[in-house]
Protein backbone atom coordinates (compact mmCIF):
# COMPACT_ATOMS: atom_id res chain seq x y z
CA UNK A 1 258.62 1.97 189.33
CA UNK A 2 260.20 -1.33 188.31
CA UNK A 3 263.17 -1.84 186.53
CA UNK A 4 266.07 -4.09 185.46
CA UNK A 5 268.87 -3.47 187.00
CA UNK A 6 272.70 -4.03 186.50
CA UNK A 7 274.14 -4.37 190.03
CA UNK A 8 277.45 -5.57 188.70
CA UNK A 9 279.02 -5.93 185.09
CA UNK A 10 278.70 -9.66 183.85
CA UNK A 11 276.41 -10.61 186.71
CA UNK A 12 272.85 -11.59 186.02
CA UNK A 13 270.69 -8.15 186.26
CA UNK A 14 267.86 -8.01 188.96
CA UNK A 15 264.12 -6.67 188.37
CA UNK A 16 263.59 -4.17 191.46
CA UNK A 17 262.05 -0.71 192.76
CA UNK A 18 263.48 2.32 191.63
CA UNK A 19 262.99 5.76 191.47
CA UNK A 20 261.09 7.25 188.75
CA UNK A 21 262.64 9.21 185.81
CA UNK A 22 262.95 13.04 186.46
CA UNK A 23 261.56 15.10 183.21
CA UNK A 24 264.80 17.57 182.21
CA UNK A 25 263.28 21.24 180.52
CA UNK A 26 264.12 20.16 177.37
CA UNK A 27 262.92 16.24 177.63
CA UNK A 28 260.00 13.96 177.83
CA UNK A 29 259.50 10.80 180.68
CA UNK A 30 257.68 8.42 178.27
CA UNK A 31 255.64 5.57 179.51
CA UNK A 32 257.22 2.54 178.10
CA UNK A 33 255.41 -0.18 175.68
CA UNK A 34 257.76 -1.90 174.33
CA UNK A 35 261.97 -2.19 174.30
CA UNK A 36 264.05 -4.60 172.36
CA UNK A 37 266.63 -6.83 173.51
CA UNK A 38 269.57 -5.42 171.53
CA UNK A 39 273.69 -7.10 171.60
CA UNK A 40 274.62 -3.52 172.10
CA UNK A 41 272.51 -3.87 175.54
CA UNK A 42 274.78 -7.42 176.10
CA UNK A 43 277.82 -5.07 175.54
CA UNK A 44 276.88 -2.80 178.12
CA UNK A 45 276.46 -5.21 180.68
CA UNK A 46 279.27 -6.93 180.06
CA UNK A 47 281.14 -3.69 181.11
CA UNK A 48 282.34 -3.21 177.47
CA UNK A 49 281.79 0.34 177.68
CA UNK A 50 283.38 2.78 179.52
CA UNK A 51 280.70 5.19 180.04
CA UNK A 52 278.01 3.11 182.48
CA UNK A 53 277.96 3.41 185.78
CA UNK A 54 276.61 1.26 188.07
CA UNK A 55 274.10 0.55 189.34
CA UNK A 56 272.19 1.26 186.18
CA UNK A 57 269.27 0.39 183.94
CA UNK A 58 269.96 -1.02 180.22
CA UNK A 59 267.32 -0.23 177.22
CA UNK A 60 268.10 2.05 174.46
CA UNK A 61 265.60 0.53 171.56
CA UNK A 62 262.16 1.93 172.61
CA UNK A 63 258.74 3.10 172.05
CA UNK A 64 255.58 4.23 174.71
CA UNK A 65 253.50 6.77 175.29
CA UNK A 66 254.70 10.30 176.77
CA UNK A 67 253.85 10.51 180.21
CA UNK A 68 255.40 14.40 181.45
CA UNK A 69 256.64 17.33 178.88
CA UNK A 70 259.30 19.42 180.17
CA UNK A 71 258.88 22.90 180.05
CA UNK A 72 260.69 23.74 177.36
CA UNK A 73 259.07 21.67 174.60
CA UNK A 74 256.98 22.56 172.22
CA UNK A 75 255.87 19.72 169.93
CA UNK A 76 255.37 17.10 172.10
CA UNK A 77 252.62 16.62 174.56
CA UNK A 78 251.15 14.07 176.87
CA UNK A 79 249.83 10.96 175.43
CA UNK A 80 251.94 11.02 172.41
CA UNK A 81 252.52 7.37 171.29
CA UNK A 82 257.00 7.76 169.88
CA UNK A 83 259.98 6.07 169.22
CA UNK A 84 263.56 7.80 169.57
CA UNK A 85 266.73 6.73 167.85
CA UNK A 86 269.30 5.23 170.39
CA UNK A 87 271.72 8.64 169.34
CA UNK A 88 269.66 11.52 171.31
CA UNK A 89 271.08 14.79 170.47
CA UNK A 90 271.39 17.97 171.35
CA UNK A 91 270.48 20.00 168.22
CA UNK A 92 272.82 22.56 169.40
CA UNK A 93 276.62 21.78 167.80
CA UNK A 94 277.92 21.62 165.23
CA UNK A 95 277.56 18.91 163.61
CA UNK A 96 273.42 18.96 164.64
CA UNK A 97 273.56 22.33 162.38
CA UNK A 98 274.90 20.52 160.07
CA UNK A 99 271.59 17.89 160.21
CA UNK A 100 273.99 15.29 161.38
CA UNK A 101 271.97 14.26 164.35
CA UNK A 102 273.64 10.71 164.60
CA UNK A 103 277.05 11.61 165.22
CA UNK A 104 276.01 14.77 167.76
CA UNK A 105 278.99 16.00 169.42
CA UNK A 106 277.06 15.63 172.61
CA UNK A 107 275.08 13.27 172.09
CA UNK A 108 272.80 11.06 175.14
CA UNK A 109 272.30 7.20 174.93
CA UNK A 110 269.07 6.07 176.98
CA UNK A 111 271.04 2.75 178.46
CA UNK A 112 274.56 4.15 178.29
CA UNK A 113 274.65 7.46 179.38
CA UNK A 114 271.61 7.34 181.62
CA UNK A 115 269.32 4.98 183.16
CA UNK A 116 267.54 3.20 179.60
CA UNK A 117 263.87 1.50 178.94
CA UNK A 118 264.39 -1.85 180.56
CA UNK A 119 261.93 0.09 183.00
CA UNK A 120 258.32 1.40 183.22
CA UNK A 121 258.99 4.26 182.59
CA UNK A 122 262.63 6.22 180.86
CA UNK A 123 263.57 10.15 180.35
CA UNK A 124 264.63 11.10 176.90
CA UNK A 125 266.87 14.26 176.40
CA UNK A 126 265.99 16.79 173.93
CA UNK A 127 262.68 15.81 173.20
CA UNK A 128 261.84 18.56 170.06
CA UNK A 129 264.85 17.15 167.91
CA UNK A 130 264.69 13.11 168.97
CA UNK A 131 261.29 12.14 169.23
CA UNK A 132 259.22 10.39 166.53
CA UNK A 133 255.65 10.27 166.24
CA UNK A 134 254.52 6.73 165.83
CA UNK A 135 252.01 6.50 162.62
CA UNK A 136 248.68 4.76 163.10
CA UNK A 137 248.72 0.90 162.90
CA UNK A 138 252.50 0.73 163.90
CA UNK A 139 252.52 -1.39 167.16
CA UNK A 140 254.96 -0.87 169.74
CA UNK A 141 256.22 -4.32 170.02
CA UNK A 142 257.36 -3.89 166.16
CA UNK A 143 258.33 0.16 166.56
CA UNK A 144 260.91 -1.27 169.37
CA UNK A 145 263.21 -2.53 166.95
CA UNK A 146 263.56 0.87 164.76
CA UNK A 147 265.40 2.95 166.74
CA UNK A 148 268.70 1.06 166.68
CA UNK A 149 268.90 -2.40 164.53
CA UNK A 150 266.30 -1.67 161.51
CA UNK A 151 267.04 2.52 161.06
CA UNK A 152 270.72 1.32 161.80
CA UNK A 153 270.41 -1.22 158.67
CA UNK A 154 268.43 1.06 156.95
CA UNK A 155 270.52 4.34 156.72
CA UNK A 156 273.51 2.32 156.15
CA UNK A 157 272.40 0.89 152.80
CA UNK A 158 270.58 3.96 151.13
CA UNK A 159 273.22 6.41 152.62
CA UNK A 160 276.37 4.45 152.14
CA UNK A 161 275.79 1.88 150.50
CA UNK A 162 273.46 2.97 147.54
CA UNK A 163 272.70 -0.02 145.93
CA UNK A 164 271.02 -0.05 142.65
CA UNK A 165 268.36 -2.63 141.03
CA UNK A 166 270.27 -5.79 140.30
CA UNK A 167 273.82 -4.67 141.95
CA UNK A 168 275.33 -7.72 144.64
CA UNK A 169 274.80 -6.76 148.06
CA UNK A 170 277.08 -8.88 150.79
CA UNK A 171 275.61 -8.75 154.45
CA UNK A 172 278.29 -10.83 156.90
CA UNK A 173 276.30 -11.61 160.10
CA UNK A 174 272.97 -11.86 160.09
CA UNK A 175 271.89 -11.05 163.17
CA UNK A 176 269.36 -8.11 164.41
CA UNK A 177 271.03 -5.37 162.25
CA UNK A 178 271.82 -8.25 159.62
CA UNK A 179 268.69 -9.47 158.87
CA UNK A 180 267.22 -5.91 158.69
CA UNK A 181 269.68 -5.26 155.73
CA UNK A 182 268.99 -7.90 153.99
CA UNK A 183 265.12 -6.75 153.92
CA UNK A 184 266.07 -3.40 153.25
CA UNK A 185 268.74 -4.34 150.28
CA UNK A 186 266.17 -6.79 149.16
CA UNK A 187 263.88 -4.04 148.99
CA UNK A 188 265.52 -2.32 146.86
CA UNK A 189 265.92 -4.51 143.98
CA UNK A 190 269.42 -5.60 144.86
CA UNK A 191 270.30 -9.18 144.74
CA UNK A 192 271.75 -10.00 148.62
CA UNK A 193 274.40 -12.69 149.57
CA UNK A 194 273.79 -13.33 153.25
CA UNK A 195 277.08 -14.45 155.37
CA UNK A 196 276.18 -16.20 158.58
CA UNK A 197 277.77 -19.44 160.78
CA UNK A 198 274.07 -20.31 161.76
CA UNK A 199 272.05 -22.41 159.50
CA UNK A 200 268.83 -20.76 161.23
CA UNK A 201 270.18 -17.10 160.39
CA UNK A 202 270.72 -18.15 156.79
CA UNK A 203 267.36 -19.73 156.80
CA UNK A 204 266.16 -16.47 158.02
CA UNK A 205 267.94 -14.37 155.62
CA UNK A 206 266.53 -16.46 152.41
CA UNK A 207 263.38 -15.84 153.82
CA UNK A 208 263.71 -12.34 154.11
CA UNK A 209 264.78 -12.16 150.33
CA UNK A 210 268.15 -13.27 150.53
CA UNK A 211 269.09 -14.96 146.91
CA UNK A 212 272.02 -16.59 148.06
CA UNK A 213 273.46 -17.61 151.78
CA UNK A 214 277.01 -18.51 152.68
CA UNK A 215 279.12 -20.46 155.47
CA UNK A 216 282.23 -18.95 156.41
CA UNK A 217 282.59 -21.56 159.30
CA UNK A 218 286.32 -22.37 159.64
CA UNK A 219 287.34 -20.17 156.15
CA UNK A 220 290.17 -17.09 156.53
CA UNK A 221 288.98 -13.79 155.70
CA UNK A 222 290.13 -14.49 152.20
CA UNK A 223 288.87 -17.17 151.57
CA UNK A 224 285.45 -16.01 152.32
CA UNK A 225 285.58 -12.92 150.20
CA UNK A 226 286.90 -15.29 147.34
CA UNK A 227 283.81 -17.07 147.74
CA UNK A 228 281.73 -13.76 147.54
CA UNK A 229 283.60 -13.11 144.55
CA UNK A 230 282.29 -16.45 142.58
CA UNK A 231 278.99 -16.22 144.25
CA UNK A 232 277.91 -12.50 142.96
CA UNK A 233 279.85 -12.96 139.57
CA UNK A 234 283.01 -10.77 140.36
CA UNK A 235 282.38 -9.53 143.69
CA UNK A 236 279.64 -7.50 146.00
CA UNK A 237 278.84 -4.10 144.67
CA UNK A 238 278.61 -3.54 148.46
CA UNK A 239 279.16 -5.32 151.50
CA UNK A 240 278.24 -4.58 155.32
CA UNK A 241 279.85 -6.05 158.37
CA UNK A 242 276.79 -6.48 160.47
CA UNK A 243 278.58 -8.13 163.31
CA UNK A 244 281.94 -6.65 163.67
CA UNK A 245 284.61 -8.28 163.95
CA UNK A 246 288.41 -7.78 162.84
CA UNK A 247 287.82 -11.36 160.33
CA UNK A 248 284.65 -10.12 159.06
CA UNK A 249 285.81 -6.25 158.37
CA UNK A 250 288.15 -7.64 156.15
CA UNK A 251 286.20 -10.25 154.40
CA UNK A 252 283.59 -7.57 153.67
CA UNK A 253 286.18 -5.54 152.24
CA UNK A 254 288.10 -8.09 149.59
CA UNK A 255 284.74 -9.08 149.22
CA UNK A 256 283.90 -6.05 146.99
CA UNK A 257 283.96 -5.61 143.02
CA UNK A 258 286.25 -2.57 142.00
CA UNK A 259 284.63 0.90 142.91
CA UNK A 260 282.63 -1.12 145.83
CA UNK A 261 281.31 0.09 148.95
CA UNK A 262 281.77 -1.07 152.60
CA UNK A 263 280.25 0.34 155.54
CA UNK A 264 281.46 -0.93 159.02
CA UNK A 265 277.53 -1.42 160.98
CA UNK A 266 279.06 -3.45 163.94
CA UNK A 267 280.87 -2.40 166.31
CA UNK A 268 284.71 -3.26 167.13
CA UNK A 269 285.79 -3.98 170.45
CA UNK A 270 288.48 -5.62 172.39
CA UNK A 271 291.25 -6.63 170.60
CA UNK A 272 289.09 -6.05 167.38
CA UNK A 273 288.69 -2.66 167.87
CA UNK A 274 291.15 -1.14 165.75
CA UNK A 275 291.71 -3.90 162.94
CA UNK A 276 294.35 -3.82 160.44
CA UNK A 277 292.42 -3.84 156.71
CA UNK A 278 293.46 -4.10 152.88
CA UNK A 279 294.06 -0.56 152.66
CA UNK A 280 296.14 -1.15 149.21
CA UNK A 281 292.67 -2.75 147.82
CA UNK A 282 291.20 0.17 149.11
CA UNK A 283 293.53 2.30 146.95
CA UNK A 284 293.91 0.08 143.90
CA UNK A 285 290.17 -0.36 143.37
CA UNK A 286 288.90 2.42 144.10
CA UNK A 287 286.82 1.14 147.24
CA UNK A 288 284.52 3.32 149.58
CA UNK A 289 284.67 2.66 153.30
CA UNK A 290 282.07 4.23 155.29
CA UNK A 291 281.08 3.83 159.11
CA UNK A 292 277.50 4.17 160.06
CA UNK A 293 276.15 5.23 163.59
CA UNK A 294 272.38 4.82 163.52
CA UNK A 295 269.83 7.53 161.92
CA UNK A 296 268.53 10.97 162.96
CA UNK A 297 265.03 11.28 163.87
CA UNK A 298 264.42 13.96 160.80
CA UNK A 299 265.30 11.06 158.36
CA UNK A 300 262.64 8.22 159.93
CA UNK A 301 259.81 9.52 157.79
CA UNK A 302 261.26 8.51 154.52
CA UNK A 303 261.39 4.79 156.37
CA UNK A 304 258.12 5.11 157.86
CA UNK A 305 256.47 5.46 154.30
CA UNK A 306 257.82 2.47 153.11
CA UNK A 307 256.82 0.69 156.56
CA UNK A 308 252.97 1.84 156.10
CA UNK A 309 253.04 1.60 152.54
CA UNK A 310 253.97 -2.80 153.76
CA UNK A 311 257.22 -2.08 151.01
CA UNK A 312 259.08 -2.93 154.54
CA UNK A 313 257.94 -5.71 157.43
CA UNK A 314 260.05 -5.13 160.49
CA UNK A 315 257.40 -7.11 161.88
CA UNK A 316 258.96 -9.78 160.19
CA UNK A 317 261.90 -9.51 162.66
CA UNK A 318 260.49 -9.52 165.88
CA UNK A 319 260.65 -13.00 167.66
CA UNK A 320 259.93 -13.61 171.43
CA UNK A 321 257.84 -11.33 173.22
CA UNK A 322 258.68 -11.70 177.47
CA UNK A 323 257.87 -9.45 180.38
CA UNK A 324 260.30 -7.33 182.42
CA UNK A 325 260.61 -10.01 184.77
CA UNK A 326 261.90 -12.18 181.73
CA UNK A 327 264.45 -9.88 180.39
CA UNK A 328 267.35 -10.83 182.84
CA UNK A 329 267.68 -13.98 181.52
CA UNK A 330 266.82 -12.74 177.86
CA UNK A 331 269.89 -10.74 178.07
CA UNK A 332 272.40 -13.39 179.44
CA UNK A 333 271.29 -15.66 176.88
CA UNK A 334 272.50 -13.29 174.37
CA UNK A 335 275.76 -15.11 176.09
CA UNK A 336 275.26 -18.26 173.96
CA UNK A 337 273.92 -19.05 170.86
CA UNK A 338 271.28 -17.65 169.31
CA UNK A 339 267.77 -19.22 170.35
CA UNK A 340 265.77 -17.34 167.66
CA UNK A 341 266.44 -15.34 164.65
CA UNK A 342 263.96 -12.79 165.83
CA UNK A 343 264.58 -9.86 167.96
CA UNK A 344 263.49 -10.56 171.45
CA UNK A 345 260.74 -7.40 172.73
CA UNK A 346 260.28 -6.69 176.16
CA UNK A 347 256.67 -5.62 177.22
CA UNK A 348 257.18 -4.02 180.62
């Protein structure tokens, strides 16, 4: 089959033959439709993390058709139309007894752990606990973007976050995961303050039902969240880093009212990756910090309903649509700035 392939970290990938997936007992080989162009996929090729080796195939936001059932499942069979979160677990420790699927103790990454779906075809692990059935009239171009940005967003606001009707919610980067909150906060009745350098992102974000957009170009952490502050009328009620960063971790948090909420959505690398914050805030006012890795496949239904009932429009969000050969370059222009506000799909 053909594939994208990172030869070496940094270095343009290259579309070639490789060998098809091989179908584990407890997995599926799907057929793939559709995969987004994610940062998280930049990351990895970059050599950011630790875990990819190389040569190796990127592609972890996905949907297709299953194409061979391993012998040991039982719900799935072929010509199944799914999606799969980018977390694939194992449904076996503890913390998958627990119904904590996202944070699986041994957990498998399709582009990070194992060869992903910048291919024709990609093997998913555990196929009776990860896989999602994709509802009628849910196209695979748009389902591409669920399984990492939009159920990312998503779980993060009505787990974490919580916002009610009316409350201030602060999104800082507006981005894939970014814009996704802000539909999903807009959603549900909360007013959103979008954060974002780019004039097209805020653009985007208004669009998308931001009320209010912000600048932080060239303003200290501070300085930004004291602009929150006189923006939502005393601060955000909750506040998401969607990029992740050590500047905007800490904006997002002295951005909050007392007894806010912030939940850390973008990851922290590099020198960023441990980042000192305002823990005496924290303690004074009574804040809430939360992380948030993504969403089981058990808890996309609640989503879906809101997708089919139109209350959501991740179609909103998806922008170019290129072919495998075109996803090379897609993914080293993630090395620059932003060409669209949309999520780039890749239709192998």
């Amino acid at each position: 089959m053909r594939a994208v392939v990172v030869e070496e970290f940094g270095r343009v990938p290259v579309v070639r033959e490789v060998p098809e997936p091989v179908c584990a007992p407890h997995g599926v080989v799907l057929r793939v439709e559709a995969t987004g162009v994610c940062r998280s996929d930049w990351h990895g090729w970059q050599g950011h993390d630790d875990g990819i080796t190389l040569p190796h195939v990127p592609g972890h936001e996905l949907a297709g058709t299953v194409v061979e059932v391993g012998a040991d499942v039982r719900r799935w069979s072929v010509g199944d139309r799914v999606t799969v979160p980018f977390v694939c677990a194992c449904g076996d420790c503890p913390a998958c007894a627990a119904g904590e699927y996202q944070v699986c103790e041994r957990q498998t990454q399709p582009g990070f752990t194992h060869d992903g779906s910048f291919a024709e075809q990609v093997a998913l692990d555990h196929a009776d606990v990860n896989l999602v059935a994709l509802p009628p009239g849910l196209t695979a171009v748009t389902a591409a973007g669920l399984g990492c940005r939009f159920a990312t967003a998503y779980r993060a606001l009505t787990v974490h976050g919580r916002p009610g009707p009316g409350e201030w919610v602060a999104v800082h980067g507006c981005g894939g995961v970014g814009l996704s909150a802000v539909m999903v906060a807009a959603s549900l009745g909360a007013r959103v303050l979008a954060v974002d350098v780019s004039p097209a992102a805020r653009a985007a974000a208004l669009d998308l039902g931001a009320e209010r957009v912000l600048d932080p170009s060239g303003l200290a952490p501070a300085d930004v969240a004291a602009a929150v502050h006189e923006l939502t009328g005393g601060g955000a009620h909750v506040s998401l880093d969607a990029l992740g960063s050590a500047a905007t971790a800490a904006a997002s948090v002295l951005g909050l009212r007392r007894r806010g909420r912030h939940v850390q959505v973008g990851l922290l690398l590099g020198a960023d990756a441990d980042p000192a914050l305002p823990m005496g805030r924290v303690v004074a006012w009574e804040l809430e910090v939360y992380g948030s890795h993504g969403m089981a496949a058990h808890e996309y239904p609640a989503m879906l309903a809101r997708i089919a009932d139109g209350t959501l429009r991740p179609d909103r969000l998806v922008g170019p649509v290129v072919t495998l050969d075109d996803a090379p370059a897609a993914l080293a222009a993630m090395s620059g700035p932003a060409a669209s506000t949309g999520m780039t799909v890749v239709v192998p």
